[in-house]
PDB file of N, CA and C in Angstrom:
ATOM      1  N   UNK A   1      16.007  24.739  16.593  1.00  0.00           N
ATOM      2  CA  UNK A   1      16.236  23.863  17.723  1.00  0.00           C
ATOM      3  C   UNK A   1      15.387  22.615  17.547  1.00  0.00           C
ATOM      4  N   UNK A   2      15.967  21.261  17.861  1.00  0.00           N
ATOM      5  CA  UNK A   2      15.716  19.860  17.550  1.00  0.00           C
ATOM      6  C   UNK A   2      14.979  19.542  18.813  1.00  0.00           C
ATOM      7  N   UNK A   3      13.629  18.870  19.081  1.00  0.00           N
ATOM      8  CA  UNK A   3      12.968  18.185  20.076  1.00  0.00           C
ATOM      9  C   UNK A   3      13.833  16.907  20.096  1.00  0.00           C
ATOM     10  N   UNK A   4      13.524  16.920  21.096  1.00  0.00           N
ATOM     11  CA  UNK A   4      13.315  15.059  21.510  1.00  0.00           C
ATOM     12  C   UNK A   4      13.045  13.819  20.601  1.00  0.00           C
ATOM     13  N   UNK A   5      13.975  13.194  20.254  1.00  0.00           N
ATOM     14  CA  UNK A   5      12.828  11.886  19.089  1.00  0.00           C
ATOM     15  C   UNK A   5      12.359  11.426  20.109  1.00  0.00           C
ATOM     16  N   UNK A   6      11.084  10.821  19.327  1.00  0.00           N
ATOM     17  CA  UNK A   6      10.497   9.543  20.017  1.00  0.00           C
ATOM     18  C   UNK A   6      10.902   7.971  20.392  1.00  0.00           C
ATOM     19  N   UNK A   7      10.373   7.816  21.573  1.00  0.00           N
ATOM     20  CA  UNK A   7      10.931   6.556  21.985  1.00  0.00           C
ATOM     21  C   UNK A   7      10.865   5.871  21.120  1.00  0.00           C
ATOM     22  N   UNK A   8      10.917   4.418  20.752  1.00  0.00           N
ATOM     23  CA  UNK A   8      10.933   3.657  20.214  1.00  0.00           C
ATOM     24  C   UNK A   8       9.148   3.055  20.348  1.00  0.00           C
ATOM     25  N   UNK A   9       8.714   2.559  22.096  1.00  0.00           N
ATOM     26  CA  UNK A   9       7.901   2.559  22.212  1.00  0.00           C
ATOM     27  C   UNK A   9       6.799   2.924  21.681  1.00  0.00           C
ATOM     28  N   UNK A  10       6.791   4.355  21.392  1.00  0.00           N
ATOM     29  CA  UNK A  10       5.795   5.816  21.739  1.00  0.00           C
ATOM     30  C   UNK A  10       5.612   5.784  19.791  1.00  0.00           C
ATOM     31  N   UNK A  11       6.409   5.271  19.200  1.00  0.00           N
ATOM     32  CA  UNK A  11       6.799   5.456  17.821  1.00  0.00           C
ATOM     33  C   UNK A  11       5.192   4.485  16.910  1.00  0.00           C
ATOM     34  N   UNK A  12       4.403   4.725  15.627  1.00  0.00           N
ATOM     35  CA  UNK A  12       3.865   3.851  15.314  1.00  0.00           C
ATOM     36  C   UNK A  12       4.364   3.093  14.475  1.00  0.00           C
ATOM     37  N   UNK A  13       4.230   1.655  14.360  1.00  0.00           N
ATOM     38  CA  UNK A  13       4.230   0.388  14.116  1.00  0.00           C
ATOM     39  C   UNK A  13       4.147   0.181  12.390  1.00  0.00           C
ATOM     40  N   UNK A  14       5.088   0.207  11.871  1.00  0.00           N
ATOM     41  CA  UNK A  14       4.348   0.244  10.423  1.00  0.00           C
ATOM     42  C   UNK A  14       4.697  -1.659   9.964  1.00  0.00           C
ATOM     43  N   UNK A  15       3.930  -1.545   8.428  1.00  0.00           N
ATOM     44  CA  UNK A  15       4.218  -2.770   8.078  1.00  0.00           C
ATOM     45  C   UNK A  15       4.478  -2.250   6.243  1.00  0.00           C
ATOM     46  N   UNK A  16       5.326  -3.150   5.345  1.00  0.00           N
ATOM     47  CA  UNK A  16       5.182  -2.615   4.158  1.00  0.00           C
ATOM     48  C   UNK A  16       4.683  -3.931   3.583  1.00  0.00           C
ATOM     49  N   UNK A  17       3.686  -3.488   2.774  1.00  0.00           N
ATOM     50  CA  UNK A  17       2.573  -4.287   1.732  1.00  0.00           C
ATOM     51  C   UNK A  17       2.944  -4.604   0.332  1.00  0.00           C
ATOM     52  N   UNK A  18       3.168  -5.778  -0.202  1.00  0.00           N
ATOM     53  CA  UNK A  18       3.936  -5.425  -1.384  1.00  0.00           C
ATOM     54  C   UNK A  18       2.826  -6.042  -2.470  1.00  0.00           C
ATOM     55  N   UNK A  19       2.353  -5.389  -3.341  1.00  0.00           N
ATOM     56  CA  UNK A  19       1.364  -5.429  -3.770  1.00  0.00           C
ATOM     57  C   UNK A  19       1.451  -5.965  -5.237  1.00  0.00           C
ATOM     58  N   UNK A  20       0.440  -6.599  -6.233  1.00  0.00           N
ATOM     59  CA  UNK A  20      -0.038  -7.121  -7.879  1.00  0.00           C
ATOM     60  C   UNK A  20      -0.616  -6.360  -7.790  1.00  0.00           C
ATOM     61  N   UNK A  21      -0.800  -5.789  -9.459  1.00  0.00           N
ATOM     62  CA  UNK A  21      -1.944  -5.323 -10.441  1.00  0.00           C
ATOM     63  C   UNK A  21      -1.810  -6.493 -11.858  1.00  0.00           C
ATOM     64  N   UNK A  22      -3.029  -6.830 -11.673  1.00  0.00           N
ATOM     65  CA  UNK A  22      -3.085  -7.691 -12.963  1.00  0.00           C
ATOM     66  C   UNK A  22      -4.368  -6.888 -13.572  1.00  0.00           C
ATOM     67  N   UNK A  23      -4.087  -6.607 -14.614  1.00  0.00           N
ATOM     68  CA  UNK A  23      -4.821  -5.963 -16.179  1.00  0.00           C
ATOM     69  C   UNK A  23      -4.395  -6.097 -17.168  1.00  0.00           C
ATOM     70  N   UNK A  24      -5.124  -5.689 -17.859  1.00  0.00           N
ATOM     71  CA  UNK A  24      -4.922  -6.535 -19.737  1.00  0.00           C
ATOM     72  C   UNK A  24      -4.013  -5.262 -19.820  1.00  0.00           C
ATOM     73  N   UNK A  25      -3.679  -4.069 -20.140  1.00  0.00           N
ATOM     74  CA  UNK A  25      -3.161  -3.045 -20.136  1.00  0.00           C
ATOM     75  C   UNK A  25      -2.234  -2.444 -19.312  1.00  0.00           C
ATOM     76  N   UNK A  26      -1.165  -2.079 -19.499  1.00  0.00           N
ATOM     77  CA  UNK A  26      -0.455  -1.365 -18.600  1.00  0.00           C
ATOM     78  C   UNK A  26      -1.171  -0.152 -17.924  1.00  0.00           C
ATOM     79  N   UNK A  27      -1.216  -0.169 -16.429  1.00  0.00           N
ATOM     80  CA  UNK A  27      -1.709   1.211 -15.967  1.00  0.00           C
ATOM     81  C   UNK A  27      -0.650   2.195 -14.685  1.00  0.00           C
ATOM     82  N   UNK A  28      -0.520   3.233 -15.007  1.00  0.00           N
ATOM     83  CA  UNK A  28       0.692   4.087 -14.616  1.00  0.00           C
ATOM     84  C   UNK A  28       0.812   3.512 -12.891  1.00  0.00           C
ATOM     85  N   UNK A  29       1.282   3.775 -12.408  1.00  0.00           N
ATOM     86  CA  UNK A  29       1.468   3.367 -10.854  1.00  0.00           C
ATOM     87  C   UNK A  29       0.940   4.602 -10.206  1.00  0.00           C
ATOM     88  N   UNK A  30       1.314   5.937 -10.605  1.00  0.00           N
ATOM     89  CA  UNK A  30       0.378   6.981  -9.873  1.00  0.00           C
ATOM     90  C   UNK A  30      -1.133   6.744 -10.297  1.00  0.00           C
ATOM     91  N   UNK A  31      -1.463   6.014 -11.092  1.00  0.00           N
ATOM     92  CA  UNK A  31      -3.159   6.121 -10.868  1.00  0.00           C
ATOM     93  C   UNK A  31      -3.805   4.671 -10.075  1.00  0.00           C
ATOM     94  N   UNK A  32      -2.528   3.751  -9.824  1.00  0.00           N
ATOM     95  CA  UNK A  32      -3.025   2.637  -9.422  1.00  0.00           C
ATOM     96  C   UNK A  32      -2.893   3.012  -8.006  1.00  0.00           C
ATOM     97  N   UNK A  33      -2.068   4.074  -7.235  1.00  0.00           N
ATOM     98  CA  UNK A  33      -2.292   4.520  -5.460  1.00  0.00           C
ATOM     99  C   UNK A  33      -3.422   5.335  -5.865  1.00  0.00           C
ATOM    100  N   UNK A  34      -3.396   5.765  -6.412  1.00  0.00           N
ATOM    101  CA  UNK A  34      -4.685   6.931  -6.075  1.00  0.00           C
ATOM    102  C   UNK A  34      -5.918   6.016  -6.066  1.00  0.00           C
ATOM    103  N   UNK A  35      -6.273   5.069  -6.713  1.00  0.00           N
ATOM    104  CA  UNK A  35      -7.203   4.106  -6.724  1.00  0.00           C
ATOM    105  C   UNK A  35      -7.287   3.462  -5.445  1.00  0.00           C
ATOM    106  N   UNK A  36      -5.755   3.207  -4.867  1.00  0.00           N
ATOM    107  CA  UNK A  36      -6.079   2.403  -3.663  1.00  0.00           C
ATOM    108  C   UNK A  36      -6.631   3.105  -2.618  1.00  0.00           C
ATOM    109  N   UNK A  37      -5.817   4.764  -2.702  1.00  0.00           N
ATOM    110  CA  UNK A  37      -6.459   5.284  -0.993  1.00  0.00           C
ATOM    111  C   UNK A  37      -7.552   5.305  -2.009  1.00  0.00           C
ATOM    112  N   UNK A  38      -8.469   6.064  -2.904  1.00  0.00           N
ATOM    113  CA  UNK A  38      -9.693   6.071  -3.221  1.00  0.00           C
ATOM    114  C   UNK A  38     -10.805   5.064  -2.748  1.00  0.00           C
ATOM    115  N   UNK A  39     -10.176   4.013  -2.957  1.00  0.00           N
ATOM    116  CA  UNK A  39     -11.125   2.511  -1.966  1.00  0.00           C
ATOM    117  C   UNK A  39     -11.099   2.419  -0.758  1.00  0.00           C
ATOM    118  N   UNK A  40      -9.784   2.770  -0.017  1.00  0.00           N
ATOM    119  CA  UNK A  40      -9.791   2.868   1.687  1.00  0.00           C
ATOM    120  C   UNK A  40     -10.811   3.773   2.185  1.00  0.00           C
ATOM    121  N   UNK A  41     -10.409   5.190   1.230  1.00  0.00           N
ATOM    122  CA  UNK A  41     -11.472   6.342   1.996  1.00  0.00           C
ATOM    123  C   UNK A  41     -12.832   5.853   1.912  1.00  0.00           C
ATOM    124  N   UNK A  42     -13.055   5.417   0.784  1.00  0.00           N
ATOM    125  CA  UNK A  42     -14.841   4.868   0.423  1.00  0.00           C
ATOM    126  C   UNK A  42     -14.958   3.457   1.251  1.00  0.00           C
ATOM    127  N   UNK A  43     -14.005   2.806   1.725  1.00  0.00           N
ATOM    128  CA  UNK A  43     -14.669   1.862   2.577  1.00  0.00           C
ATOM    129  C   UNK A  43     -14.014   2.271   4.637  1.00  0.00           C
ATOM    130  N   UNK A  44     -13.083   3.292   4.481  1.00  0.00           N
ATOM    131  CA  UNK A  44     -13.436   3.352   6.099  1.00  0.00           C
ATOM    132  C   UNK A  44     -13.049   5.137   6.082  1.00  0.00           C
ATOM    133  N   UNK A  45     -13.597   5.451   5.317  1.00  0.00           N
ATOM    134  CA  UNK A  45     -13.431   7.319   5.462  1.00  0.00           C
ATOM    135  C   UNK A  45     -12.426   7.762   5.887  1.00  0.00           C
ATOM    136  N   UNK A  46     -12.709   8.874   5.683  1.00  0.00           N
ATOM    137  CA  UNK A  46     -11.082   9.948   5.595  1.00  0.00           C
ATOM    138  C   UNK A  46     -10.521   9.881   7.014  1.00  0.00           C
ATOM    139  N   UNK A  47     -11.157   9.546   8.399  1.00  0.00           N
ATOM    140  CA  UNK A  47     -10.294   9.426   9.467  1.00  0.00           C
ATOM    141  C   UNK A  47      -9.675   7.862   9.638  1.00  0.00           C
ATOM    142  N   UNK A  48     -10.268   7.214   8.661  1.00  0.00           N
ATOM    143  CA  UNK A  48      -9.560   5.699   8.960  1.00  0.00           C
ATOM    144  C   UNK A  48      -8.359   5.955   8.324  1.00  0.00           C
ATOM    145  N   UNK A  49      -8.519   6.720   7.054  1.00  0.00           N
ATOM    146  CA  UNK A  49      -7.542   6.703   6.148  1.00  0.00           C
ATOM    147  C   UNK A  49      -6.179   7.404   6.419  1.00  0.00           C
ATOM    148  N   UNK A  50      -6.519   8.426   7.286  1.00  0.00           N
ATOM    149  CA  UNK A  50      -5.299   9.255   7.657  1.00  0.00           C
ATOM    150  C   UNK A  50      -4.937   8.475   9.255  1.00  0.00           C
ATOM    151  N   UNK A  51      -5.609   7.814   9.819  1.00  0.00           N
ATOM    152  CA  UNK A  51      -4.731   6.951  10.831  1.00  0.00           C
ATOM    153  C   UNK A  51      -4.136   5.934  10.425  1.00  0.00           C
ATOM    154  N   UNK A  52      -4.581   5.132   9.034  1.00  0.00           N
ATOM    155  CA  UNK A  52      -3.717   3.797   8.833  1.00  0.00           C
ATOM    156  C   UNK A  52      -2.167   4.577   8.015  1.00  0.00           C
ATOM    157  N   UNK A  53      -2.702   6.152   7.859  1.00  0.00           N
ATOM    158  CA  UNK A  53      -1.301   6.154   7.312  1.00  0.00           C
ATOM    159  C   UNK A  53      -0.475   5.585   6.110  1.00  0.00           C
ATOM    160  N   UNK A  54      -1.662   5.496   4.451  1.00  0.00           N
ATOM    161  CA  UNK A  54      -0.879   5.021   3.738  1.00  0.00           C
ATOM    162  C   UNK A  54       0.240   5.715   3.343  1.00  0.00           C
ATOM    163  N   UNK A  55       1.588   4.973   2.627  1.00  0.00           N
ATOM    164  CA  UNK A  55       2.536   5.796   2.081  1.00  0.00           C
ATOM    165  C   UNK A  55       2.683   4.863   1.063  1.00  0.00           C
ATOM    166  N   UNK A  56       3.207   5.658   0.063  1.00  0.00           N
ATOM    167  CA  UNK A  56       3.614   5.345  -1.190  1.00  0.00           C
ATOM    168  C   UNK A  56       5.001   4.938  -1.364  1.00  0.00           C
ATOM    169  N   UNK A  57       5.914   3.763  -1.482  1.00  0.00           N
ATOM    170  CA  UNK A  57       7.273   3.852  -1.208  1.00  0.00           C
ATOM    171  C   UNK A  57       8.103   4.042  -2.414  1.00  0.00           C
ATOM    172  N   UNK A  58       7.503   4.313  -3.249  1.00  0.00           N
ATOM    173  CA  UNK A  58       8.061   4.650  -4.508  1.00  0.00           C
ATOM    174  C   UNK A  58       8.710   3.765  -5.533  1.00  0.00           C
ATOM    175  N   UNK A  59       8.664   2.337  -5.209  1.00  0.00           N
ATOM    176  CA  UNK A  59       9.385   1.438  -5.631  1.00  0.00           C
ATOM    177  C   UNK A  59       8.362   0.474  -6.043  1.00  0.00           C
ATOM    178  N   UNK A  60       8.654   0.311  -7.618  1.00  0.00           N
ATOM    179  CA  UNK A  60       7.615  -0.185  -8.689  1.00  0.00           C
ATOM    180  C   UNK A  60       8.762  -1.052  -9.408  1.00  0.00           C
ATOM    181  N   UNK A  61       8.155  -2.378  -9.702  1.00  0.00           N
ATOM    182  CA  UNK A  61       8.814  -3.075 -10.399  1.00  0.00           C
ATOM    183  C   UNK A  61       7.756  -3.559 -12.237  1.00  0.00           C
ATOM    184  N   UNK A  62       8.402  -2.260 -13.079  1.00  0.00           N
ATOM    185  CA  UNK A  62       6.829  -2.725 -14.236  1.00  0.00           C
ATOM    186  C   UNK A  62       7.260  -4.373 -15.027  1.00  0.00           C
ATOM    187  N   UNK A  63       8.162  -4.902 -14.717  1.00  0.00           N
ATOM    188  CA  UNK A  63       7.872  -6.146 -15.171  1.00  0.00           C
ATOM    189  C   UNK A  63       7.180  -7.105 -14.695  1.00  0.00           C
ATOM    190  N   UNK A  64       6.862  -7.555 -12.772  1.00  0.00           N
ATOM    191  CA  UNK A  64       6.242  -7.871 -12.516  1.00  0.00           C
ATOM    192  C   UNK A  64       4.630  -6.988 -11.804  1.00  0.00           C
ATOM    193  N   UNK A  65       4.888  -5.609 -12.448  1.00  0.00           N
ATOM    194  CA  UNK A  65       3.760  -5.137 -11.884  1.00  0.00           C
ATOM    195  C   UNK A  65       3.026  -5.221 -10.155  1.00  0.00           C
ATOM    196  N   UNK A  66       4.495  -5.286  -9.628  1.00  0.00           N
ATOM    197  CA  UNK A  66       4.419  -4.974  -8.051  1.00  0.00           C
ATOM    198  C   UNK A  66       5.163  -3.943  -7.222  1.00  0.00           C
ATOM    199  N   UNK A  67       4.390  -3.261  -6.267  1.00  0.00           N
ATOM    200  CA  UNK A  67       4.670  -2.406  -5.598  1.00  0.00           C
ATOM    201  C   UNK A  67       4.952  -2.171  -4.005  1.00  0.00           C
ATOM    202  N   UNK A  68       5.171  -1.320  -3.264  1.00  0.00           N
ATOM    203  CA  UNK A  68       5.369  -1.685  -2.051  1.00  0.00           C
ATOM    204  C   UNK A  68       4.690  -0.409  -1.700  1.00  0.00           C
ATOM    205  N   UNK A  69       3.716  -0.302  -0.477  1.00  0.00           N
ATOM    206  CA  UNK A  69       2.795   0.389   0.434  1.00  0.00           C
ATOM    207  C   UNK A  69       3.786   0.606   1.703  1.00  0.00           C
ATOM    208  N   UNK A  70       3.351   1.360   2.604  1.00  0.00           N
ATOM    209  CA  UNK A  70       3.899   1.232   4.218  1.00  0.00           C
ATOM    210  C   UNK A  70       2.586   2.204   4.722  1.00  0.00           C
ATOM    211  N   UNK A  71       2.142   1.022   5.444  1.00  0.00           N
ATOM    212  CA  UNK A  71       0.709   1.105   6.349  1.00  0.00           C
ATOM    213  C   UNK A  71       1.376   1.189   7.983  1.00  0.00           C
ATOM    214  N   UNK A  72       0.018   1.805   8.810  1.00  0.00           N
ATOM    215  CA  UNK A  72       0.101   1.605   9.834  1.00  0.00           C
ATOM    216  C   UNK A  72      -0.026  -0.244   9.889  1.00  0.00           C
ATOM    217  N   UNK A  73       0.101  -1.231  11.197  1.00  0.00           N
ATOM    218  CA  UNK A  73       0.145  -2.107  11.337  1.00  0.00           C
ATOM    219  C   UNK A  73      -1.231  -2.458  11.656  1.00  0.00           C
ATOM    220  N   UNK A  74      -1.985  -2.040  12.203  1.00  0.00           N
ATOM    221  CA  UNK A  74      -3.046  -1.970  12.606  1.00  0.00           C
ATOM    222  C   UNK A  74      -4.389  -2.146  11.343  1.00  0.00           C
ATOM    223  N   UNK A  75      -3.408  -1.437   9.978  1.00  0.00           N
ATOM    224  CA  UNK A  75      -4.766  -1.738   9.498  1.00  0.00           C
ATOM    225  C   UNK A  75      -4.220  -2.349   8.367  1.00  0.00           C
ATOM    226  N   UNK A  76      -3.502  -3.332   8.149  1.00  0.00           N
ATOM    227  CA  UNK A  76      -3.345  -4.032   7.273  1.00  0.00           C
ATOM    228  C   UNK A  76      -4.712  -4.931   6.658  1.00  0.00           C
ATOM    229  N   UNK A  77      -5.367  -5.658   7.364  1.00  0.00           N
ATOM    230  CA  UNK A  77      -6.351  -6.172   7.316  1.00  0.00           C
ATOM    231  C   UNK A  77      -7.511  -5.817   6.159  1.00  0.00           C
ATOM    232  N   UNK A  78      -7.532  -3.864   6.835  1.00  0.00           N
ATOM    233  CA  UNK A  78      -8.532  -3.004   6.149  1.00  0.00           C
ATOM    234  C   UNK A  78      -8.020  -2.377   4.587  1.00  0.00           C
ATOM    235  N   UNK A  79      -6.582  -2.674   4.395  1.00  0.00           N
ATOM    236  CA  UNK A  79      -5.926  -2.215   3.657  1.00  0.00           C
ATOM    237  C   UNK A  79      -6.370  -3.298   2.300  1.00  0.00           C
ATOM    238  N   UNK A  80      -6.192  -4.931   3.009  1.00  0.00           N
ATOM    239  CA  UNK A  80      -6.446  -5.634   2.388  1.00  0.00           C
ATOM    240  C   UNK A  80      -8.151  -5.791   1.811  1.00  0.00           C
ATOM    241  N   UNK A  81      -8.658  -5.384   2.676  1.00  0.00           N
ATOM    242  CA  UNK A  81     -10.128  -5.113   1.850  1.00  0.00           C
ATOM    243  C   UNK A  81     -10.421  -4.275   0.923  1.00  0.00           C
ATOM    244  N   UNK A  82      -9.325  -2.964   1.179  1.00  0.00           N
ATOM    245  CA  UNK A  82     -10.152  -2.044   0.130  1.00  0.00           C
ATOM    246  C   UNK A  82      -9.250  -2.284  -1.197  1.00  0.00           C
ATOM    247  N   UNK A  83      -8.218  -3.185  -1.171  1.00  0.00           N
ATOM    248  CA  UNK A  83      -7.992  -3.920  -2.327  1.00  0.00           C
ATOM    249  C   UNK A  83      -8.998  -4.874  -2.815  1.00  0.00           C
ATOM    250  N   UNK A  84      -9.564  -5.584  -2.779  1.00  0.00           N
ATOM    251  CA  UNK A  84     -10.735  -6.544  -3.076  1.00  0.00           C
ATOM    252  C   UNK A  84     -11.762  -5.595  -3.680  1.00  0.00           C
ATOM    253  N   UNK A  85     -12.012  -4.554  -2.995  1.00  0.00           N
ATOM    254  CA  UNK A  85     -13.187  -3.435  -3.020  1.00  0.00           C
ATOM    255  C   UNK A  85     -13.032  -2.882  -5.014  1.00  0.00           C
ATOM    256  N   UNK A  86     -11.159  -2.693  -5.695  1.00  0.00           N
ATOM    257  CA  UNK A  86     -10.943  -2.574  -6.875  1.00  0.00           C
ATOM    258  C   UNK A  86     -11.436  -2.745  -7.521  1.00  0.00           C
ATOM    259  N   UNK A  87     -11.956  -2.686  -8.708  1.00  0.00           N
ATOM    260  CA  UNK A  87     -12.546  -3.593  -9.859  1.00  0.00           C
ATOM    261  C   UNK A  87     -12.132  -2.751 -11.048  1.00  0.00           C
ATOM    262  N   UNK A  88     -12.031  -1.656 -11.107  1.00  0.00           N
ATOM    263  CA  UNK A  88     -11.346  -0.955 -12.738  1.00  0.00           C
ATOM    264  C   UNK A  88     -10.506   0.179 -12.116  1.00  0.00           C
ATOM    265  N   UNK A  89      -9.484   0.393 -12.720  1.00  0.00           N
ATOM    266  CA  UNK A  89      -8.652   1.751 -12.609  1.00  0.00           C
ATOM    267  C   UNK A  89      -8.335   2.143 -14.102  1.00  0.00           C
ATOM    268  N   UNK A  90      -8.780   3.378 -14.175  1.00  0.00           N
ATOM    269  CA  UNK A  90      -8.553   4.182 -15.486  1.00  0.00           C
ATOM    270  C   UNK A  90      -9.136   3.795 -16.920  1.00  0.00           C
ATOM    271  N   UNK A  91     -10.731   3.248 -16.415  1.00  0.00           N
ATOM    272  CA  UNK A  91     -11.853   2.525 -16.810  1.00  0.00           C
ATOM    273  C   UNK A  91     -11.043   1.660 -17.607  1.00  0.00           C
ATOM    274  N   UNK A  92     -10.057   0.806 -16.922  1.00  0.00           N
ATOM    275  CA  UNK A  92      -9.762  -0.497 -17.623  1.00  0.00           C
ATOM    276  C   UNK A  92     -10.115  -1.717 -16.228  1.00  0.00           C
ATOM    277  N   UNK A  93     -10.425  -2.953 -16.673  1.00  0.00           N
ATOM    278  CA  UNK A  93     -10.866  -3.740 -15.491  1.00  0.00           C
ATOM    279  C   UNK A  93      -9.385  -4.255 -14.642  1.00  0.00           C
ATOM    280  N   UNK A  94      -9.343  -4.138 -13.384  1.00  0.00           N
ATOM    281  CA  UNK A  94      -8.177  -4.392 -12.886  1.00  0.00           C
ATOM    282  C   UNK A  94      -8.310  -4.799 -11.235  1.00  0.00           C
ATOM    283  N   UNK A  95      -7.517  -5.646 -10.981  1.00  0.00           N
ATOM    284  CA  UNK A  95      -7.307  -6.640  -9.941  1.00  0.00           C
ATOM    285  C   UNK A  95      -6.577  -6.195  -8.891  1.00  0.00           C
ATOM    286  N   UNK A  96      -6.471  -5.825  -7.924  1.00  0.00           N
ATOM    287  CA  UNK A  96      -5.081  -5.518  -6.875  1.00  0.00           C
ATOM    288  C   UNK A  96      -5.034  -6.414  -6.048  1.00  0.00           C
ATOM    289  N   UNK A  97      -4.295  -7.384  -5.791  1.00  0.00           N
ATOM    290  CA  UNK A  97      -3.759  -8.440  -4.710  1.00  0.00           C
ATOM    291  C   UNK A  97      -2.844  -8.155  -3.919  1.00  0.00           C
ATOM    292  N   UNK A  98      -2.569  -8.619  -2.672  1.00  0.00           N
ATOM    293  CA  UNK A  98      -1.496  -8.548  -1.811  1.00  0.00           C
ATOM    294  C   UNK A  98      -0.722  -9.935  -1.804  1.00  0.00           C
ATOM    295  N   UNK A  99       0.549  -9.553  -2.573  1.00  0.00           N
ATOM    296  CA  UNK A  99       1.539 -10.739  -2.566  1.00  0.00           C
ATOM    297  C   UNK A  99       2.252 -10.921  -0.964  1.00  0.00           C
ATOM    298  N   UNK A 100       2.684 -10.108  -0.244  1.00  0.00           N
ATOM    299  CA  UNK A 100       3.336 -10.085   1.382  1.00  0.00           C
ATOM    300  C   UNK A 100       3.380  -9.014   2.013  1.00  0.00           C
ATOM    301  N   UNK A 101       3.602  -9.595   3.270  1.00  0.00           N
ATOM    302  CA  UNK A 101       3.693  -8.491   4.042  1.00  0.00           C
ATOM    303  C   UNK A 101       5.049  -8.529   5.024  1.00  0.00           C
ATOM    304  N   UNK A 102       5.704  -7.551   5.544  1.00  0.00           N
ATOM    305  CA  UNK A 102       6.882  -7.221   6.060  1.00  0.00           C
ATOM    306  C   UNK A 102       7.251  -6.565   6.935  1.00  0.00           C
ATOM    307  N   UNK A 103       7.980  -6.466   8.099  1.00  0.00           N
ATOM    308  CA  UNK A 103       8.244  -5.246   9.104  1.00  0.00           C
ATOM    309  C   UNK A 103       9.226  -4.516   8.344  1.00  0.00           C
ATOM    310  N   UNK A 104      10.256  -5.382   7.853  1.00  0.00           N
ATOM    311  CA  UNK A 104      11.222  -4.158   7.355  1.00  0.00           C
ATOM    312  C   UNK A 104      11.385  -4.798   5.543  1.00  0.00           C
ATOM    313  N   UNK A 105      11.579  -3.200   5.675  1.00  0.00           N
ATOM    314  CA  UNK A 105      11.591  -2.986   4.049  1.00  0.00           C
ATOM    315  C   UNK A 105      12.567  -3.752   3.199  1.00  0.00           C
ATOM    316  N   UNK A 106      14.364  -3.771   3.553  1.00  0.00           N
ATOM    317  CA  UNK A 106      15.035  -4.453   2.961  1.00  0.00           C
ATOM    318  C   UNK A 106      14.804  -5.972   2.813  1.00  0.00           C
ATOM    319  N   UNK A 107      13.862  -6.892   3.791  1.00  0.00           N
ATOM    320  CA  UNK A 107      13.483  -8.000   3.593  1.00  0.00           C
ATOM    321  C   UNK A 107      12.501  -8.357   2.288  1.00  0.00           C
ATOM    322  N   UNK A 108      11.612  -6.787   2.677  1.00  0.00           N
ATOM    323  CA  UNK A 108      10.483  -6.561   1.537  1.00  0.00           C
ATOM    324  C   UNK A 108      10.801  -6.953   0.557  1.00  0.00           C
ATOM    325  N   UNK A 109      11.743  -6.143  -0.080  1.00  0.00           N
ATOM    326  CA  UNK A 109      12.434  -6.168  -1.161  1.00  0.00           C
ATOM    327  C   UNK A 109      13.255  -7.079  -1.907  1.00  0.00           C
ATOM    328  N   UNK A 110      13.811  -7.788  -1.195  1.00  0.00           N
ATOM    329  CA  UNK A 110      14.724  -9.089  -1.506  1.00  0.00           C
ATOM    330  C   UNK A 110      13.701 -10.278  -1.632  1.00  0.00           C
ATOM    331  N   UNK A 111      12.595 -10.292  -0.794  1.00  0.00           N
ATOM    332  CA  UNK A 111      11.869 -11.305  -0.504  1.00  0.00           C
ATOM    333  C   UNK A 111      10.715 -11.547  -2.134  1.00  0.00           C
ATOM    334  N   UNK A 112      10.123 -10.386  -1.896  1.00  0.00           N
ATOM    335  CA  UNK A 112       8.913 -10.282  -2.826  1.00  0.00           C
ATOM    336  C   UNK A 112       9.091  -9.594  -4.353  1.00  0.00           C
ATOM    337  N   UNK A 113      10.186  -9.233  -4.726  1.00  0.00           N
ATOM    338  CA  UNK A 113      10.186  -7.258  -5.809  1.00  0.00           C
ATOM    339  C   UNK A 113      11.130  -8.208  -6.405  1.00  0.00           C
ATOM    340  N   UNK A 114      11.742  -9.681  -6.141  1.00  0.00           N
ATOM    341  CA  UNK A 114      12.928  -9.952  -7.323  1.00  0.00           C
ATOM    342  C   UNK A 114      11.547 -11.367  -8.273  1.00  0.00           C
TER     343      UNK A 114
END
């Protein structure tokens, strides 16, 4: 038996982050999220981290080496710090920038990933 969805209201707010890695080396995309929550948790701990709600959207583009996140809205900001916070993934030296940000994904995508 099916509950109730949630209002629309009552619902949280996401935003999707579409993200650079610049490094001399190619580095896999599963070790470049794990790097990112790794910096969120170390700069706002494991309850910041499980309220901003990162997700992984699975959509990697390896020619321009950009990706797309879906954060709570709320902590985009903090999201954007613990990118800065980066400095090597998979002891190679590496950069994570935020190219845009988006309410909805199909804009994401057309906008920033071509």
């Amino acid at each position: 038996m099916k509950g109730k969805p949630l209002l629309p209201t009552l619902r949280t707010k996401k935003r999707y982050v579409v993200y650079e890695v610049i490094s001399e080396k190619e580095i896999e995309h599963n070790n470049v999220v794990r790097a990112i929550v790794a910096s969120f948790k170390e700069c706002f701990g494991i309850f910041g981290l499980g309220k901003a709600g990162i997700t992984d959207m699975r959509i990697y583009n390896r020619k321009t080496k950009r990706a797309i996140l879906k954060i709570n809205h709320k902590y985009v900001d903090n999201l954007r710090a613990a990118f800065a916070m980066i400095k090597e993934i998979d002891n190679q030296k590496a950069i994570v920038h935020t190219i845009g940000i988006s309410g909805i994904l199909r804009k994401t995508k057309v906008k920033y990933m071509s």
